[in-house]
C-alpha atoms as a PDB file:
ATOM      1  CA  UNK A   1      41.341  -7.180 -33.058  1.00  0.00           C
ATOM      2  CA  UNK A   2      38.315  -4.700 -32.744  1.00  0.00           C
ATOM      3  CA  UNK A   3      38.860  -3.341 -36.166  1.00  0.00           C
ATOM      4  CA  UNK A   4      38.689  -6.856 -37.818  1.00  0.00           C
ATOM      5  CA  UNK A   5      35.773  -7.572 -35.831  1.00  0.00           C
ATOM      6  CA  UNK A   6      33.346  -4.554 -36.641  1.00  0.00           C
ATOM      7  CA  UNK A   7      30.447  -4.881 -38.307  1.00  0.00           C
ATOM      8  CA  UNK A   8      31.784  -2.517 -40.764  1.00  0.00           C
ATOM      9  CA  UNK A   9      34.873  -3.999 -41.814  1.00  0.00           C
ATOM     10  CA  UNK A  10      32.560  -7.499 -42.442  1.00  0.00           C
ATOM     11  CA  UNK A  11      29.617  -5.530 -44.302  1.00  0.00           C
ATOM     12  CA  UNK A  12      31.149  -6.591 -47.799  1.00  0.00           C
ATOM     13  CA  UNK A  13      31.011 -10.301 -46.871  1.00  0.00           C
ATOM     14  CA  UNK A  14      28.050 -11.514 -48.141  1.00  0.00           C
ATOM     15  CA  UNK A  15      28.205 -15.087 -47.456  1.00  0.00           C
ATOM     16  CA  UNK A  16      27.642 -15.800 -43.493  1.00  0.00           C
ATOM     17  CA  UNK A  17      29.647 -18.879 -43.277  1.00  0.00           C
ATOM     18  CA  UNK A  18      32.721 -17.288 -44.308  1.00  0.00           C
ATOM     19  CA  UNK A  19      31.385 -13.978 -41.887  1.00  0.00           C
ATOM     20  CA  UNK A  20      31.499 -16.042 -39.223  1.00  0.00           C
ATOM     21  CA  UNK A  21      34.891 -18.145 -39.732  1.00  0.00           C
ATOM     22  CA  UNK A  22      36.600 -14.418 -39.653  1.00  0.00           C
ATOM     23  CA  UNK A  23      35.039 -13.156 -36.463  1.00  0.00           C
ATOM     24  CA  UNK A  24      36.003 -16.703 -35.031  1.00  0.00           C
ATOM     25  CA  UNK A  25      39.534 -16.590 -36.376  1.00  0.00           C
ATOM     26  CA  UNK A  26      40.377 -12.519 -35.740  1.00  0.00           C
ATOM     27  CA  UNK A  27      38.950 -13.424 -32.076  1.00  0.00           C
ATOM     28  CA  UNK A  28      40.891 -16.875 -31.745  1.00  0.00           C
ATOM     29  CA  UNK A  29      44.492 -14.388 -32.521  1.00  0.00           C
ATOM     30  CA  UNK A  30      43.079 -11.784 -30.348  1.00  0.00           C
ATOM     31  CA  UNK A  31      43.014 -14.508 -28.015  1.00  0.00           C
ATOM     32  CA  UNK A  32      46.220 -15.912 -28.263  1.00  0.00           C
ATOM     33  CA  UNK A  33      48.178 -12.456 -28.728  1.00  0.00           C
ATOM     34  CA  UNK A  34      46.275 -11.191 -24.984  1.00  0.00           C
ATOM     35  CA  UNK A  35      47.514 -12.156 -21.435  1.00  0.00           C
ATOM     36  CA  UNK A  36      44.474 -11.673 -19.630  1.00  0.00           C
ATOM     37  CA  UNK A  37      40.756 -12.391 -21.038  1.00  0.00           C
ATOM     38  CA  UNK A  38      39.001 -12.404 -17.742  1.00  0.00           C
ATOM     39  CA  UNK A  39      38.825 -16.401 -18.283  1.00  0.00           C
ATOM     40  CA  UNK A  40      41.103 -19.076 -17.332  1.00  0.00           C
ATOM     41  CA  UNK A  41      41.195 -22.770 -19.322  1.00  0.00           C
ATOM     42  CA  UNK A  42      41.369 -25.366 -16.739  1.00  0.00           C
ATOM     43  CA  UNK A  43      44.139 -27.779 -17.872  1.00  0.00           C
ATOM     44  CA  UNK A  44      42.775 -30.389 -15.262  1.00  0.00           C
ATOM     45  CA  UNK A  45      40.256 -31.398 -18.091  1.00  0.00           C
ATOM     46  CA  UNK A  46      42.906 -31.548 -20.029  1.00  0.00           C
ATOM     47  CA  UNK A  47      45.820 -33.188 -21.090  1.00  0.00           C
ATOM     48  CA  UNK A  48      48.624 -33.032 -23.398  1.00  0.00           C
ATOM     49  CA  UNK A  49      48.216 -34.415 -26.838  1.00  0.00           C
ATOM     50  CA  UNK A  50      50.122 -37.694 -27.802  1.00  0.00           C
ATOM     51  CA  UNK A  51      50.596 -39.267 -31.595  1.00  0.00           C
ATOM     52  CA  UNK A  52      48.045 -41.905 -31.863  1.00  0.00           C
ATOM     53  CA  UNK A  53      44.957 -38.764 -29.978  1.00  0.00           C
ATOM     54  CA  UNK A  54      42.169 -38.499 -32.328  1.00  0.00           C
ATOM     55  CA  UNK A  55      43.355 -34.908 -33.578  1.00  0.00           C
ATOM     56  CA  UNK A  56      39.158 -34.215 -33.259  1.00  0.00           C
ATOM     57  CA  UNK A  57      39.443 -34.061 -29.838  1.00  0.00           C
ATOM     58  CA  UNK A  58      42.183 -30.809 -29.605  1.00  0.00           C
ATOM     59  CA  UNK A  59      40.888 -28.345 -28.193  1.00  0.00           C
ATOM     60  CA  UNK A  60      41.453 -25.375 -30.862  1.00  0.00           C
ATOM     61  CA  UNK A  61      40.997 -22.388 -27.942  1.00  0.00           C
ATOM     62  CA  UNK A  62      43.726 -24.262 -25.531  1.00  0.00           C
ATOM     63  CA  UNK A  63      45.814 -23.703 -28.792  1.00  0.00           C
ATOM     64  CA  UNK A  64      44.846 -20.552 -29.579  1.00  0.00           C
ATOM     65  CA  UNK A  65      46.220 -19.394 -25.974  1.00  0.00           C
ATOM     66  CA  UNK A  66      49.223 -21.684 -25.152  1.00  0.00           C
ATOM     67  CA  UNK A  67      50.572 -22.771 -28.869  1.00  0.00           C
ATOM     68  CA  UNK A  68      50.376 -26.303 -27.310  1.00  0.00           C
ATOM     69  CA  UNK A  69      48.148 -28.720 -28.389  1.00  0.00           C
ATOM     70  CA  UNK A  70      45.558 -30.144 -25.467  1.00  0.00           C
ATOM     71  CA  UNK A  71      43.080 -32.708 -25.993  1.00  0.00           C
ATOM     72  CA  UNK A  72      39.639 -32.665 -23.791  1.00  0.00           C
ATOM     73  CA  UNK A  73      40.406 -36.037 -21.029  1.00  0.00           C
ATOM     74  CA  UNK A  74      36.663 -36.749 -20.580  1.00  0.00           C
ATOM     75  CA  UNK A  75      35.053 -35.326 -23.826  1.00  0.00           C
ATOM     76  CA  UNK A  76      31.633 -36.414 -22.776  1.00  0.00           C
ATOM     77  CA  UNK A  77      31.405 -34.895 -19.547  1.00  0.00           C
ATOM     78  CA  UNK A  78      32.688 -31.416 -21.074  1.00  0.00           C
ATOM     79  CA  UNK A  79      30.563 -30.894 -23.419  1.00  0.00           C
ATOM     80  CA  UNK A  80      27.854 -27.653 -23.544  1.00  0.00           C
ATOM     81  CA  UNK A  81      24.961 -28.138 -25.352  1.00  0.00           C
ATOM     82  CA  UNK A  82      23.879 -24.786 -26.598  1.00  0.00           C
ATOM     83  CA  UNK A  83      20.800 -23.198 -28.453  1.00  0.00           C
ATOM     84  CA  UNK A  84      20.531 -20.409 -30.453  1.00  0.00           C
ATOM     85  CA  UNK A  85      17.505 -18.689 -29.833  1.00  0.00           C
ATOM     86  CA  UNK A  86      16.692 -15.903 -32.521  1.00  0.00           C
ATOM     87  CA  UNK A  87      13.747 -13.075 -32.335  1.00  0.00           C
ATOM     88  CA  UNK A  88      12.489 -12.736 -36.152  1.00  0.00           C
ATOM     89  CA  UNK A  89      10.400  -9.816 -35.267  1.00  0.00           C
ATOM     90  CA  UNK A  90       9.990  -6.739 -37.732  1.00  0.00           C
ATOM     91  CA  UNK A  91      11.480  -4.503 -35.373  1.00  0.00           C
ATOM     92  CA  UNK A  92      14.691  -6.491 -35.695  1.00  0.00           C
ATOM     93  CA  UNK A  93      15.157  -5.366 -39.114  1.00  0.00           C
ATOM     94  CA  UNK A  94      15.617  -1.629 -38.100  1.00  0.00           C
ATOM     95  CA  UNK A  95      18.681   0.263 -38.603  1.00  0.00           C
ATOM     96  CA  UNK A  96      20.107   3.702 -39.623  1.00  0.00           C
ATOM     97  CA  UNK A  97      23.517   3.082 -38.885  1.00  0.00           C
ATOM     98  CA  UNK A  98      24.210   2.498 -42.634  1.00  0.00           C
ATOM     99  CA  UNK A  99      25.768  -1.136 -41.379  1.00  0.00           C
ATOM    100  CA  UNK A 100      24.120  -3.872 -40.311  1.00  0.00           C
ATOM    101  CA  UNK A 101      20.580  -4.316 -39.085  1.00  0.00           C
ATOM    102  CA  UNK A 102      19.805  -5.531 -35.565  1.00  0.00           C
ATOM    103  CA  UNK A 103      18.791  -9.087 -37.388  1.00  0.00           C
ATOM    104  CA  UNK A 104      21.890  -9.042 -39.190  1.00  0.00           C
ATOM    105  CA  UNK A 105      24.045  -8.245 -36.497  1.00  0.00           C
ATOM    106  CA  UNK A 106      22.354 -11.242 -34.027  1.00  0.00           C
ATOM    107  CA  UNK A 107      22.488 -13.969 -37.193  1.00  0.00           C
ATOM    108  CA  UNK A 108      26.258 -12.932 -37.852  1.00  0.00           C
ATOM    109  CA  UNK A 109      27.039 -13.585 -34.103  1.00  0.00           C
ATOM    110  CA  UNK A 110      24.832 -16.523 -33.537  1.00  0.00           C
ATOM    111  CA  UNK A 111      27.057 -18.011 -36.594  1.00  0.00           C
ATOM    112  CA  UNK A 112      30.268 -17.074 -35.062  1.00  0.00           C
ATOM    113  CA  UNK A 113      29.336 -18.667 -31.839  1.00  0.00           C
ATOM    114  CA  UNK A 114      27.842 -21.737 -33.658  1.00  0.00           C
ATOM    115  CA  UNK A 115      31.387 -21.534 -35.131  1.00  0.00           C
ATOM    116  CA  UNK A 116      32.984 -21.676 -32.348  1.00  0.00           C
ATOM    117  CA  UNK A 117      31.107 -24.293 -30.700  1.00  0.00           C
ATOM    118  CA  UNK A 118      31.437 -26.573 -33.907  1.00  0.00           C
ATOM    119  CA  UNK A 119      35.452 -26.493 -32.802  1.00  0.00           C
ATOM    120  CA  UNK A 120      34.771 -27.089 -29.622  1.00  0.00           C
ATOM    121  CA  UNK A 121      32.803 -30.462 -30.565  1.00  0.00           C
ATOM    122  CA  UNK A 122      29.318 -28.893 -28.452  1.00  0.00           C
ATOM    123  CA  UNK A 123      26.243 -29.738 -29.943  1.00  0.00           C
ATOM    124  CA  UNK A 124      24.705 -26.261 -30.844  1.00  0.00           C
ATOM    125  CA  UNK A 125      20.434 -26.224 -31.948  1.00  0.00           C
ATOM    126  CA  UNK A 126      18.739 -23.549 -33.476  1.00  0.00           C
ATOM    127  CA  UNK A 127      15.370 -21.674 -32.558  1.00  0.00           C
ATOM    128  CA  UNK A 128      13.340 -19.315 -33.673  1.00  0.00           C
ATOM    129  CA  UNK A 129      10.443 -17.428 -33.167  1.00  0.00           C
ATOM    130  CA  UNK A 130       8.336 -14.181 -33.823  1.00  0.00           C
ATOM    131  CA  UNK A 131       4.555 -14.597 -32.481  1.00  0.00           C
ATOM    132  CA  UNK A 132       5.173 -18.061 -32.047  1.00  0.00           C
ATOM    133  CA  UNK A 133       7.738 -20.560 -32.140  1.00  0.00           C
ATOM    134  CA  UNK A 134       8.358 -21.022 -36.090  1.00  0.00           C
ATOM    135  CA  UNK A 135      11.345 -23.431 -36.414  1.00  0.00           C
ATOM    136  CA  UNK A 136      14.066 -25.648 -34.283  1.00  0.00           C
ATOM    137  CA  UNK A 137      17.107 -27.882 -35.378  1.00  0.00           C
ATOM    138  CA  UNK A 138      18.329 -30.397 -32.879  1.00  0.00           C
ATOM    139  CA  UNK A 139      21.319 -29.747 -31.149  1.00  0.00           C
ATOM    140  CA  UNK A 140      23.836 -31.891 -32.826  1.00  0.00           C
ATOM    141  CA  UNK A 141      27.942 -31.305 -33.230  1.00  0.00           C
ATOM    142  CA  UNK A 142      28.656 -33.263 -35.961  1.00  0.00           C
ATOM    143  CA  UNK A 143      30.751 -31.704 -38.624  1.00  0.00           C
ATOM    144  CA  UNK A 144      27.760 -31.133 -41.108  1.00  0.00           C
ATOM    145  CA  UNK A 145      25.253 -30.069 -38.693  1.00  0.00           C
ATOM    146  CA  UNK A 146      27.120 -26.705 -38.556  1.00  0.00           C
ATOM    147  CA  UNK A 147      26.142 -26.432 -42.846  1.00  0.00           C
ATOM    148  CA  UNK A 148      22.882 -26.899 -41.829  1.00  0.00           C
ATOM    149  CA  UNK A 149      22.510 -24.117 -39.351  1.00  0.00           C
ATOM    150  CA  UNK A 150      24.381 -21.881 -41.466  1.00  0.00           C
ATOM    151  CA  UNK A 151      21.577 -22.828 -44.212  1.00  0.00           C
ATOM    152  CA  UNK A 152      18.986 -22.086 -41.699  1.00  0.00           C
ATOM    153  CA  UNK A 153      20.128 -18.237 -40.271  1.00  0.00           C
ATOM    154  CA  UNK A 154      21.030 -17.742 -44.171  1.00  0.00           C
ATOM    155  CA  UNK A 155      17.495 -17.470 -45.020  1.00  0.00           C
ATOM    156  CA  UNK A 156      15.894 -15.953 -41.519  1.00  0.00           C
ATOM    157  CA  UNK A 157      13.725 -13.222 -41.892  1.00  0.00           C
ATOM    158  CA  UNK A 158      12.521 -10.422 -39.658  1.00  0.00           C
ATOM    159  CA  UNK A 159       9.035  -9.710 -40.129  1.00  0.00           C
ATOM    160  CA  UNK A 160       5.575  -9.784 -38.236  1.00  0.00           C
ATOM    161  CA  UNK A 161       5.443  -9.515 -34.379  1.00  0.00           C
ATOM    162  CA  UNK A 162       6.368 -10.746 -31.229  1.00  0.00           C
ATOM    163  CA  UNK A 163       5.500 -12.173 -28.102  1.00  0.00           C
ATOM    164  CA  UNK A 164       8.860 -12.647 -26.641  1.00  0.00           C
ATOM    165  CA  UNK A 165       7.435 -13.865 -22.601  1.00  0.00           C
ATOM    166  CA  UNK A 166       5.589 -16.760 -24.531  1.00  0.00           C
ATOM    167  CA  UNK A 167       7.626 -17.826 -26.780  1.00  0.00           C
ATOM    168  CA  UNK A 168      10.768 -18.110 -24.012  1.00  0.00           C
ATOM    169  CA  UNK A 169       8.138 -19.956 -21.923  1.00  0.00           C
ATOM    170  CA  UNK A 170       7.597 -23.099 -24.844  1.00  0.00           C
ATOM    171  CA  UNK A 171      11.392 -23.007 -24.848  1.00  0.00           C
ATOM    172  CA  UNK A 172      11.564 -23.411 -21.436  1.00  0.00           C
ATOM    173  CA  UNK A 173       9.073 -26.121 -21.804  1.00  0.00           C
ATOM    174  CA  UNK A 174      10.847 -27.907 -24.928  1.00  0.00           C
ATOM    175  CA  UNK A 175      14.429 -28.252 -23.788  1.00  0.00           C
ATOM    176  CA  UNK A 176      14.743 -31.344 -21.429  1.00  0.00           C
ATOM    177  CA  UNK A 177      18.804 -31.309 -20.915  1.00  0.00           C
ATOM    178  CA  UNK A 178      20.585 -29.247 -19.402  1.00  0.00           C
ATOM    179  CA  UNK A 179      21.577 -26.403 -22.179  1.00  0.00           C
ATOM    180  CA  UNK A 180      23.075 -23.546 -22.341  1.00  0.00           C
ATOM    181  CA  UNK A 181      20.232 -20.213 -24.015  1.00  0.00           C
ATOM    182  CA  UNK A 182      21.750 -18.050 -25.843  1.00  0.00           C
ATOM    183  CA  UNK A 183      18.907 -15.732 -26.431  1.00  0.00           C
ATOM    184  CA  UNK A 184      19.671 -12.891 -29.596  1.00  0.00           C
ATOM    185  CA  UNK A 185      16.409 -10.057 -29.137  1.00  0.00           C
ATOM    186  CA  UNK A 186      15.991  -6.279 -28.817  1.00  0.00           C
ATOM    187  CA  UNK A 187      13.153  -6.952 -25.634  1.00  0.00           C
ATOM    188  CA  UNK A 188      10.999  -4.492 -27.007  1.00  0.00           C
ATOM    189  CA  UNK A 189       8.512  -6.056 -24.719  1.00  0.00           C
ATOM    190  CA  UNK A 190       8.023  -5.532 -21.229  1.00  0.00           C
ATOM    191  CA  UNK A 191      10.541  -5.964 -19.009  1.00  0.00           C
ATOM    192  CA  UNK A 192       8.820  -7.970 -16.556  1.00  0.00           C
ATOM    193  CA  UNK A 193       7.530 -10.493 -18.406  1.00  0.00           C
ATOM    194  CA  UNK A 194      10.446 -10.966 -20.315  1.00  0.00           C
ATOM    195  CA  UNK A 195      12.111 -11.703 -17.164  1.00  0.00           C
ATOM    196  CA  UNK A 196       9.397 -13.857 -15.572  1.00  0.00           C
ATOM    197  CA  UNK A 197       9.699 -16.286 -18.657  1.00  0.00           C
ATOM    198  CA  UNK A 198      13.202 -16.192 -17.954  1.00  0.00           C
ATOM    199  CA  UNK A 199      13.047 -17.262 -14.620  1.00  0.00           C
ATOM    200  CA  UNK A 200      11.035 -20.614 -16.287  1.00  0.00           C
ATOM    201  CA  UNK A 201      14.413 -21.049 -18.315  1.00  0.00           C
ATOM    202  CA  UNK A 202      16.341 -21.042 -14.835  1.00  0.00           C
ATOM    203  CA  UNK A 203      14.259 -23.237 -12.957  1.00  0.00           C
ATOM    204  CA  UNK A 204      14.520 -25.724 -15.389  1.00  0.00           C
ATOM    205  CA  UNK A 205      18.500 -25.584 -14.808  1.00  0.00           C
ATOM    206  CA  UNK A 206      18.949 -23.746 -17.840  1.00  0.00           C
ATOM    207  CA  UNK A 207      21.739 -21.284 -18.191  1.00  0.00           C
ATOM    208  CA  UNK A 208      20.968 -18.667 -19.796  1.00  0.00           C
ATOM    209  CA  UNK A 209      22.941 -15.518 -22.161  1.00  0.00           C
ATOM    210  CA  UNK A 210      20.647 -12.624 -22.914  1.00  0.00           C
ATOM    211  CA  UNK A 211      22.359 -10.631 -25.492  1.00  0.00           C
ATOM    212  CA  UNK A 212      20.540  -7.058 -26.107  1.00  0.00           C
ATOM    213  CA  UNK A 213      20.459  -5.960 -29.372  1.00  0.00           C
ATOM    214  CA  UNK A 214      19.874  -2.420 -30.476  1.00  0.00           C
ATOM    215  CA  UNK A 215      20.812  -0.570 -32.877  1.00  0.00           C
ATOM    216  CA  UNK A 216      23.648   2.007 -32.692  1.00  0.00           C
ATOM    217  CA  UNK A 217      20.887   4.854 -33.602  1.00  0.00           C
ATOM    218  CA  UNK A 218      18.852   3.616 -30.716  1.00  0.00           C
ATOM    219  CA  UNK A 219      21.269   4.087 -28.208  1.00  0.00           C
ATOM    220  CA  UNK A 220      22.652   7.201 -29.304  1.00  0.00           C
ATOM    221  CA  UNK A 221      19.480   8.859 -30.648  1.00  0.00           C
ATOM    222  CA  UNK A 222      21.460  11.114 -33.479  1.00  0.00           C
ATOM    223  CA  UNK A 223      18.312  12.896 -34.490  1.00  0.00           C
ATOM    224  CA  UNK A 224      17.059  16.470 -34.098  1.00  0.00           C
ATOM    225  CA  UNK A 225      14.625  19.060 -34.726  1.00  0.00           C
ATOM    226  CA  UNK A 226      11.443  17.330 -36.150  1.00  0.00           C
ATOM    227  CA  UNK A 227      11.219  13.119 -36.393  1.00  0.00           C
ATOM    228  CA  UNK A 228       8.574  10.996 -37.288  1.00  0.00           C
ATOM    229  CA  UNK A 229       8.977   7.746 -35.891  1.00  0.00           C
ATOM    230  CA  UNK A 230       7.103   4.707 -36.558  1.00  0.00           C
ATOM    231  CA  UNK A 231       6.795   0.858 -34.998  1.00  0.00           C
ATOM    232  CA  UNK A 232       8.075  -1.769 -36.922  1.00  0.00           C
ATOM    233  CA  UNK A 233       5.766  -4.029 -35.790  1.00  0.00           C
ATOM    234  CA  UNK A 234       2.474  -2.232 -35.702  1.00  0.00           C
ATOM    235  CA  UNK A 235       2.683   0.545 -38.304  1.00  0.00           C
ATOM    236  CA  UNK A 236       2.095   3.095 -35.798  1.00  0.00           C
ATOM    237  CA  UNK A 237       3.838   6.663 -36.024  1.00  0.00           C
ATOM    238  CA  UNK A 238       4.506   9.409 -33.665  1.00  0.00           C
ATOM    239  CA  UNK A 239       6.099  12.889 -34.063  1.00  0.00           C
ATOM    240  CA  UNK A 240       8.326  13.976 -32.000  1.00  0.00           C
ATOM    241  CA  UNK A 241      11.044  17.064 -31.109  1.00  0.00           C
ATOM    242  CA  UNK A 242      13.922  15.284 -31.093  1.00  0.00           C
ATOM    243  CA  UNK A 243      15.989  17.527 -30.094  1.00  0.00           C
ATOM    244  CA  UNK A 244      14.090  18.342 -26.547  1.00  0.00           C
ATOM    245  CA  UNK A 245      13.006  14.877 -26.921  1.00  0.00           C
ATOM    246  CA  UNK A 246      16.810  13.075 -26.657  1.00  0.00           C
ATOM    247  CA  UNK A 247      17.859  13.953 -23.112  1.00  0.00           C
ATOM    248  CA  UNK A 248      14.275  11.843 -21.727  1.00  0.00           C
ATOM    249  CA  UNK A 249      14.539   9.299 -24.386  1.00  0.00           C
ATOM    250  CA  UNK A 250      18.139   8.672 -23.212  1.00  0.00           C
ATOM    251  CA  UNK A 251      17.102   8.252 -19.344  1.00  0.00           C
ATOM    252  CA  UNK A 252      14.470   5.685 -20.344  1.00  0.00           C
ATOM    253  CA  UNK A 253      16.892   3.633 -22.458  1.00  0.00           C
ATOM    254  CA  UNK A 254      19.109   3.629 -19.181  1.00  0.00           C
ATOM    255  CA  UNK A 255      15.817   2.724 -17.189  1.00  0.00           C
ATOM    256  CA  UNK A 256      14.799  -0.380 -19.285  1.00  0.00           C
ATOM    257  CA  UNK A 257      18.645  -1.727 -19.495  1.00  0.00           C
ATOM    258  CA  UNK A 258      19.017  -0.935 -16.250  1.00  0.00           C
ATOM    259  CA  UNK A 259      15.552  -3.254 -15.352  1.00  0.00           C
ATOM    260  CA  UNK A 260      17.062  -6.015 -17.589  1.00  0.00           C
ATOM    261  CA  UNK A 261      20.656  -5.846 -15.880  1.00  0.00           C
ATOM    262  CA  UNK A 262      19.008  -6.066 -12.308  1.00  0.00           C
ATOM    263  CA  UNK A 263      16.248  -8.443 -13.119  1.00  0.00           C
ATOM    264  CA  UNK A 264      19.016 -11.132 -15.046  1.00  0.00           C
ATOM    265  CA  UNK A 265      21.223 -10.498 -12.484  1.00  0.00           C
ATOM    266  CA  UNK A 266      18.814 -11.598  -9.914  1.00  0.00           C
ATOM    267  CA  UNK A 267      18.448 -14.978 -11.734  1.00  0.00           C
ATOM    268  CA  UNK A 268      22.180 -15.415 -12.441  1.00  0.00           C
ATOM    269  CA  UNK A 269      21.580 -14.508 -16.018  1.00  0.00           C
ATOM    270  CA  UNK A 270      23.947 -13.246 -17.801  1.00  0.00           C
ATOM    271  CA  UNK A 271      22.612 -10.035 -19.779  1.00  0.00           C
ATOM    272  CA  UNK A 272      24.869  -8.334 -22.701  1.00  0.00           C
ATOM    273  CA  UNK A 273      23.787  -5.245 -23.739  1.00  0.00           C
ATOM    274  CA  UNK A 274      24.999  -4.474 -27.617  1.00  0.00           C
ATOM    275  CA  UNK A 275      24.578  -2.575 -30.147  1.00  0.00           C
ATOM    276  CA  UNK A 276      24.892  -2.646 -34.300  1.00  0.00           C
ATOM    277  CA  UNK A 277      28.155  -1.006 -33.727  1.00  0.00           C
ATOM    278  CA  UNK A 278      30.253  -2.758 -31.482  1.00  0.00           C
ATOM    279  CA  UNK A 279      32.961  -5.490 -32.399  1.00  0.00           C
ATOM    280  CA  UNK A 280      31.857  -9.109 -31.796  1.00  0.00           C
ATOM    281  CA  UNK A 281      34.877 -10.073 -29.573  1.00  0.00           C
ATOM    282  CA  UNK A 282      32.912  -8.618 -26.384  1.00  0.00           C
ATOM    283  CA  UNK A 283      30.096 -11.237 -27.123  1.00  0.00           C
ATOM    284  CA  UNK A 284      31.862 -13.826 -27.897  1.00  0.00           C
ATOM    285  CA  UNK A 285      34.100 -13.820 -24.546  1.00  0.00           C
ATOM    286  CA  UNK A 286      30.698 -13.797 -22.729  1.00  0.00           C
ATOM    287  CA  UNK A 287      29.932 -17.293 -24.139  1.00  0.00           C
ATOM    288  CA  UNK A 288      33.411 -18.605 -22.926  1.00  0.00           C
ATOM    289  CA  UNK A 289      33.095 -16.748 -19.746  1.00  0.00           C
ATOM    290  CA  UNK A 290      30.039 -18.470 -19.501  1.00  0.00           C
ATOM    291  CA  UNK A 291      31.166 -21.726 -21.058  1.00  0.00           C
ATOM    292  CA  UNK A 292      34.294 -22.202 -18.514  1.00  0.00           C
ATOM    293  CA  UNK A 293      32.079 -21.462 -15.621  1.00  0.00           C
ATOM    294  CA  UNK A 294      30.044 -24.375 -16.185  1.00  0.00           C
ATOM    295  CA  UNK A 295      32.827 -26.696 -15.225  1.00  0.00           C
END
């Protein structure tokens, strides 16, 4: 399942639609071919499907696990509303993994999960933002909304800068029902006020998925001898050794995970740390984990 789900075996699909229906699909037969996921369905929201069901209201991941199909007994009550919340600054557009960029790799999974959700009959919204908040689509689950938020990540850009604390702060203050944040950034900003906006989120009875996107050159720091490095988002450079440089640079990436793991964990937030070269299975089961745990 891994290998179907890299972000190099999808690199020659150019269309993110049809990306997204074969991380959804590889996952759904991981799914169904594993024992044990970590997650359990809970058949008492569920119940057996009869001729005469609306066949919209099977649930496709009940299938995917038991062969049987299961329809959702109190559809309205089950449903998550989810938003898609999507950092378009410059920085996200890094990479030197000779895949995908960190953008690319957060629209591509943003799609799969909006996907996913589109099966599952959840309303899914989309939001973006780089200094400011730029655009937002309703959260809606009818069968053409998911076009138009395809249409929408088709054509997102990284480019400009950030302020990630304010921006989660006017999404706190937007959403009025209960959702579920799926939040797709690199936090190149500091930690705590990243988390301090977050904590808004949570005391607005928000739940919250902070997936940590780097790229797979950022976490492993492949260079040496002399590098020139220089920010995305302000044009500044610095030389380094990056040889002598790697074993300190490594530390500090642990450090500034490390303050992002405790501080979500402290607001029951679930953080994912990723990077450009990891399968998309591991994210998605997050979202279900997190999903079936609000029921």
């Amino acid at each position: 399942m891994s290998a179907l789900l890299s972000p190099a075996s999808l690199q020659q699909i150019k269309r993110l639609d049809l990306r997204a229906r074969m991380v959804v699909r590889g996952f759904l037969q991981g799914l169904h071919s594993s024992p044990a996921q970590g997650f359990s369905v809970q058949f008492s929201e569920h119940r057996r499907y009869n001729r005469g069901d609306d066949p919209k209201l099977i649930d496709w991941l009940v299938y995917a696990k038991t062969d049987k199909y299961y329809t959702k007994r109190y559809e309205a009550e089950t449903n998550l509303t989810g938003y898609l919340v999507m950092d378009l600054s410059s920085s996200m557009g890094f990479t030197e993994s000779q895949t995908m960029t960190k953008f690319e790799y957060s629209t591509c999974l943003a799609a799969s999960l909006t996907y996913l959700m589109n099966m599952q009959q959840d309303p899914v919204g989309l939001i973006t933002f780089d200094e400011k908040m730029r655009a937002r689509l309703p959260a809606r689950s009818r069968r053409g909304h998911l076009s138009d938020v395809m249409a929408q990540l088709s054509t997102l850009k990284p480019e400009g800068n950030t302020d990630l604390p304010k921006c989660i702060t006017q999404v706190a203050a937007m959403l009025k029902q209960h959702s579920l944040v799926m939040l797709f950034s690199d936090l190149l900003s500091d930690p705590e006020e990243v988390l301090s906006s977050l904590a808004r989120l949570r005391h607005g009875g928000h739940d919250v998925i902070l997936f940590h996107v780097l790229d797979a050159a950022e976490v492993d720091f492949p260079y040496e001898g002399p590098v020139q490095f220089e920010d995305a988002e302000t044009g500044e450079t610095i030389s380094v050794d990056a040889t002598g440089f790697r074993s300190e640079y490594l530390q500090q990436l642990d450090e500034f995970r490390d303050a992002f793991r405790s501080g979500c964990a402290n607001l029951q937030i679930d953080y994912v740390p990723l990077d450009t070269s990891m399968p998309f299975d591991k994210a998605l089961t997050e979202y279900l984990i997190q999903r079936q745990s609000r029921f």
